[in-house]
Protein backbone atom coordinates (compact mmCIF):
# COMPACT_ATOMS: atom_id res chain seq x y z
CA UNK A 1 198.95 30.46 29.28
CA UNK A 2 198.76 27.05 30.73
CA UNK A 3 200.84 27.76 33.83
CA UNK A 4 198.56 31.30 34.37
CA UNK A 5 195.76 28.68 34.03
CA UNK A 6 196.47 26.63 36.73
CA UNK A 7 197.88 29.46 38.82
CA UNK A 8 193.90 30.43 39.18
CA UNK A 9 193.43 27.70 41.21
CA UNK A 10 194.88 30.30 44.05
CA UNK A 11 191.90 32.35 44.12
CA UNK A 12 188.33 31.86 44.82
CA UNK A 13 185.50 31.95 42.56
CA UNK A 14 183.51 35.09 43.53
CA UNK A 15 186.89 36.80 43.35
CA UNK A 16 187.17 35.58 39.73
CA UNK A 17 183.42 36.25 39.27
CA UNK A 18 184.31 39.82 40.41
CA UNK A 19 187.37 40.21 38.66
CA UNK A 20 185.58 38.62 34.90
CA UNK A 21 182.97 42.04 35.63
CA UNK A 22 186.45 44.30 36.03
CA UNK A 23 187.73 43.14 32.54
CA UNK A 24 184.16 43.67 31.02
CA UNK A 25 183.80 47.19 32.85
CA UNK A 26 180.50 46.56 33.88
CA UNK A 27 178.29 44.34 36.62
CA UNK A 28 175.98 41.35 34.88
CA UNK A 29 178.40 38.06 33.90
CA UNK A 30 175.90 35.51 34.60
CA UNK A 31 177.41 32.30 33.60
CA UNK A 32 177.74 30.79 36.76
CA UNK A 33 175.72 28.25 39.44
CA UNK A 34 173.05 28.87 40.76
CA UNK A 35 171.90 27.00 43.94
CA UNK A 36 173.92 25.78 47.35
CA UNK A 37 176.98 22.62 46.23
CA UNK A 38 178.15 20.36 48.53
CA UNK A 39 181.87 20.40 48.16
CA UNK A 40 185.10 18.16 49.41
CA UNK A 41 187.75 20.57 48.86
CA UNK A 42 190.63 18.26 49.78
CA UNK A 43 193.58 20.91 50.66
CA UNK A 44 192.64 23.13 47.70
CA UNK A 45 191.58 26.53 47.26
CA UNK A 46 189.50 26.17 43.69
CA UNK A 47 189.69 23.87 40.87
CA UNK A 48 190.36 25.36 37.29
CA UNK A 49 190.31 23.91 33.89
CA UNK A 50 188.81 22.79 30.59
CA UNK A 51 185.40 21.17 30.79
CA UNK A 52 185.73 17.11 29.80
CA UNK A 53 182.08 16.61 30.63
CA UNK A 54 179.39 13.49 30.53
CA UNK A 55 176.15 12.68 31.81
CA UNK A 56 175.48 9.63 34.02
CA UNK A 57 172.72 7.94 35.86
CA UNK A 58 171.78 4.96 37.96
CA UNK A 59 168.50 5.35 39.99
CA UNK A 60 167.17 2.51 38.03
CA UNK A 61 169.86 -0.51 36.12
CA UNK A 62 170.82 0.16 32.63
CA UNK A 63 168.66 -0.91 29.73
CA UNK A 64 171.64 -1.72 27.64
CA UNK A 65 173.78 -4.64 28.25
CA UNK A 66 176.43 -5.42 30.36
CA UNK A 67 178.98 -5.27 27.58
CA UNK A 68 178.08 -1.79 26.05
CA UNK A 69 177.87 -0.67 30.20
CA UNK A 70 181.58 -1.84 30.28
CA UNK A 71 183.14 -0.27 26.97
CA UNK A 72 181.59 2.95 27.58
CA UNK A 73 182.81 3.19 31.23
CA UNK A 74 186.38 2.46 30.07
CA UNK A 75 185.74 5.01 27.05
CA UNK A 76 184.78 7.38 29.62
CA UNK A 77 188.02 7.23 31.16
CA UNK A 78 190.02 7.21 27.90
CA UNK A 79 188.14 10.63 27.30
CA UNK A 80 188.64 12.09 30.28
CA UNK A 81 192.38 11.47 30.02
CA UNK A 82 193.01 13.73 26.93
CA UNK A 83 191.93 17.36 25.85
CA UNK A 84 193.62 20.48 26.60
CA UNK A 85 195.12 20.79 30.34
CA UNK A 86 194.18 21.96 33.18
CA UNK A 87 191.52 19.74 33.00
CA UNK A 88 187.73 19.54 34.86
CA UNK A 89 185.71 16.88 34.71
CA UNK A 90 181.69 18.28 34.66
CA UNK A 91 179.29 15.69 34.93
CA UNK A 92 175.39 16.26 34.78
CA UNK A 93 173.46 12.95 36.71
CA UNK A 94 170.48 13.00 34.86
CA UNK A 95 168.57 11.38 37.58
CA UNK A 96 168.14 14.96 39.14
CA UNK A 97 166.41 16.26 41.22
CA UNK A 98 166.36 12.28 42.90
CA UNK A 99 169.78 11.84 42.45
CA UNK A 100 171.27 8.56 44.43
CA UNK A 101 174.16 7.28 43.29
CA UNK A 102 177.73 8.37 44.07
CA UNK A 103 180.15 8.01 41.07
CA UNK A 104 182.80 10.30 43.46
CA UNK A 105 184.32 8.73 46.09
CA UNK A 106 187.61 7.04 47.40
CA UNK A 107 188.30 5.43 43.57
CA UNK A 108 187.16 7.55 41.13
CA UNK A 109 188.98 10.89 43.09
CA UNK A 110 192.17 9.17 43.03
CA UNK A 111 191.86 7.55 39.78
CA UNK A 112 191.10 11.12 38.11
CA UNK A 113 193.80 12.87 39.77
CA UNK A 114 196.21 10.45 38.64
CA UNK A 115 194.87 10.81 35.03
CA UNK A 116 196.06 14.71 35.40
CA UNK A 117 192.46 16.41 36.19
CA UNK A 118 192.19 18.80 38.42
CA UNK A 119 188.93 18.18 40.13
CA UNK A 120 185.45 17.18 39.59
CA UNK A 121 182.06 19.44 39.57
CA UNK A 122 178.75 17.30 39.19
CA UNK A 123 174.97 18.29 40.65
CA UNK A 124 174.90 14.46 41.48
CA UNK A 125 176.42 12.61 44.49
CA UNK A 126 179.96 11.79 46.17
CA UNK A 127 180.73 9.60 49.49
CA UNK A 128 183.44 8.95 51.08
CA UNK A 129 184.06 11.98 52.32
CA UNK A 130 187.71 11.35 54.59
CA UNK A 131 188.92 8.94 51.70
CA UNK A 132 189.33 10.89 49.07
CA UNK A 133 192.54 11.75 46.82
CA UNK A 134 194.46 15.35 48.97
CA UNK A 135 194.40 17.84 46.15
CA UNK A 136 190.82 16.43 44.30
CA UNK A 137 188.30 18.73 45.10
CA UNK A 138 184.67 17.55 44.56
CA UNK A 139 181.52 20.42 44.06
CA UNK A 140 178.72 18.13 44.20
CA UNK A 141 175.02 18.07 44.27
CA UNK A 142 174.39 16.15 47.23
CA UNK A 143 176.14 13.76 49.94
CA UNK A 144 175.21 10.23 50.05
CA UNK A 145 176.18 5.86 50.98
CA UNK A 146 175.82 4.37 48.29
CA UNK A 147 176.50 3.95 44.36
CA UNK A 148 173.22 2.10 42.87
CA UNK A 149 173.34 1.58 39.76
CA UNK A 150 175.71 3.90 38.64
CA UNK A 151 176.87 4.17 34.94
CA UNK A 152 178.07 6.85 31.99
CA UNK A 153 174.91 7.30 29.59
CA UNK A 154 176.98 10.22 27.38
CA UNK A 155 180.29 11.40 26.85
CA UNK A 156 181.65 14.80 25.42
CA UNK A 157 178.46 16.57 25.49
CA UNK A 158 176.63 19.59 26.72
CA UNK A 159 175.57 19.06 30.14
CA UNK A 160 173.66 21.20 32.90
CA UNK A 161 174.80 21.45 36.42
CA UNK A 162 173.33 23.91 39.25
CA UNK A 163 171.45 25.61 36.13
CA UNK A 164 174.84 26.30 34.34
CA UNK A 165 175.15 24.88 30.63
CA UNK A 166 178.54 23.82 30.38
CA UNK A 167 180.33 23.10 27.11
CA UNK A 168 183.12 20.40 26.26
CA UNK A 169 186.14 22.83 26.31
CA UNK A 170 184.50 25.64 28.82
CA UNK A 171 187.27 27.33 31.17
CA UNK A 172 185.50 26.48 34.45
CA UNK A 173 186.80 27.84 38.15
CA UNK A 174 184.76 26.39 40.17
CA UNK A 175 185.32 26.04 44.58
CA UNK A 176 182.61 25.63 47.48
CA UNK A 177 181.06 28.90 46.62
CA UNK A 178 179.77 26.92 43.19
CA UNK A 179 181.14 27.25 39.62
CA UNK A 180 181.80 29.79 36.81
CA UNK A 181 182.71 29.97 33.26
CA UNK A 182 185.47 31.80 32.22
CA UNK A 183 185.50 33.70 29.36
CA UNK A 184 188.27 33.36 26.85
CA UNK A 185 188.48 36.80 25.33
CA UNK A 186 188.96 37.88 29.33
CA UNK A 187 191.70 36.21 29.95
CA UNK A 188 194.79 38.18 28.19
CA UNK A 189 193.28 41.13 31.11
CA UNK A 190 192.14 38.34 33.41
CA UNK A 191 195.65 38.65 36.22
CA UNK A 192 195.23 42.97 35.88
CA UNK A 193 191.84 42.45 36.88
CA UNK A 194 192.77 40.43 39.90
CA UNK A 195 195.17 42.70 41.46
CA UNK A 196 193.08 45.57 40.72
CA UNK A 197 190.13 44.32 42.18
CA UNK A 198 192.17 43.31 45.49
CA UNK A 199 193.83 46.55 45.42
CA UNK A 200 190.27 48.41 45.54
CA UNK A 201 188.89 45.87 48.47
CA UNK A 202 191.79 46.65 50.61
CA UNK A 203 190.56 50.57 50.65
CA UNK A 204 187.74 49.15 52.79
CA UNK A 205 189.58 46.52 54.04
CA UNK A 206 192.53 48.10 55.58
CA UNK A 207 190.66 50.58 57.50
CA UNK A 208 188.00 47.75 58.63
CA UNK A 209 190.43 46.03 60.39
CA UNK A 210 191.65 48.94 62.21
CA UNK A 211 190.96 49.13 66.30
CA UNK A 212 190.03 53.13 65.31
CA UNK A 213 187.77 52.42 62.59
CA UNK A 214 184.49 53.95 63.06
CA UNK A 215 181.32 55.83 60.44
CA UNK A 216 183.65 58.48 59.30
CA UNK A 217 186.44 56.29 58.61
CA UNK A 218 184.03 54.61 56.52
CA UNK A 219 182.25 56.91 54.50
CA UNK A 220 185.85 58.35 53.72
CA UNK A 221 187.24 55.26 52.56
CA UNK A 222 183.83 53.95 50.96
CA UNK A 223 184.13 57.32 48.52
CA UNK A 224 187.39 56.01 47.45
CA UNK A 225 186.41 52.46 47.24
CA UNK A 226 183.16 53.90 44.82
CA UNK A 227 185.46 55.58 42.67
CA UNK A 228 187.82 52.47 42.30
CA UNK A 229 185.11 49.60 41.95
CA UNK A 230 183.33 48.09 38.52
């Protein structure tokens, strides 16, 4: 299940919004973004995986000591090293909607690929744009310079982004379309789903792309397309 997981990553997210509505047999899933990201794809297609999630902020310093700032910033990374893989890190700045301070950039992309996760969705801010880790992709809230005063307030907890409530342990796919949740009860039907739903674009599609296609190649293959769709 793991490997079919990852193997997600190949497809975009409306597709999977589209093929989640196939499994259910009817129109509606609504656990997705809402909203316009920003997003760094960095040579991917999507990112998939379990939510590791936190909240941060940094508009104004920290009220807690340096110390306690520290420890929970290495915690943070400790955390986001473990739980089930694929992995996504999901983090809610709670400075929105003034959010300032970029916790993704050149560091932080490379040091969470290298601790195995797959990518990062947040509704705060990431720099850095043409520095950061091939293969990370970044669906963020905003572009901006600088970092502030940028630190982890929460760890392993519900968090909002784009208007989406995300869980620790959520299946997220997420790309520069925005981010959706993935049920688990879909996912023994999830890969049917998929090819059926490409199969029944490519009645349209096919003829589309045609030099002869005209109205009545249309309605002709719309009919068909009806018949096949959720």
């Amino acid at each position: 299940m793991s490997d079919f997981i990852k193997n997600l990553a190949e497809f975009d997210t409306p597709t999977i919004c589209n093929a989640i509505e196939v499994v259910q047999g009817r129109r509606g899933f609504d656990k997705f973004t809402r909203g316009t990201p920003v997003s760094a794809m960095n040579q991917t297609k999507a990112m998939v995986g379990y939510a590791r999630t936190a909240k941060l902020s940094g508009i104004k310093p920290p009220t807690e000591s340096p110390d306690i700032i520290k420890a929970r910033r290495l915690e943070y990374f400790k955390y986001m090293a473990g739980g089930d893989v694929p992995t996504v890190c999901v983090v809610e700045d709670i400075d929105a909607p003034n959010c300032v301070s970029a916790w993704w950039g050149e560091v932080h992309t490379y040091v969470h690929k290298g601790l195995g996760i797959s990518g990062a969705l947040t509704n705060g801010v990431m720099r850095d744009l043409s520095d950061h880790a091939p293969g990370f992709p970044v669906v963020a809230g905003s572009i901006g310079p600088s970092h502030m005063f940028v630190h982890v307030t929460e760890l392993d907890c519900p968090v909002t982004v784009f208007d989406l409530e995300v869980q620790p342990g959520d299946l997220i796919h997420a790309d520069m379309h925005g981010a959706a949740i993935i049920p688990e009860f879909v996912l023994p039907d999830l890969n049917g789903a998929i090819q059926t739903l490409l199969a029944s674009e490519q009645i349209i599609l096919g003829p589309a792309k045609e030099p002869d296609f005209n109205i009545d190649k249309l309605m002709e293959a719309w009919r068909a397309f009806e018949q096949a769709r959720t």
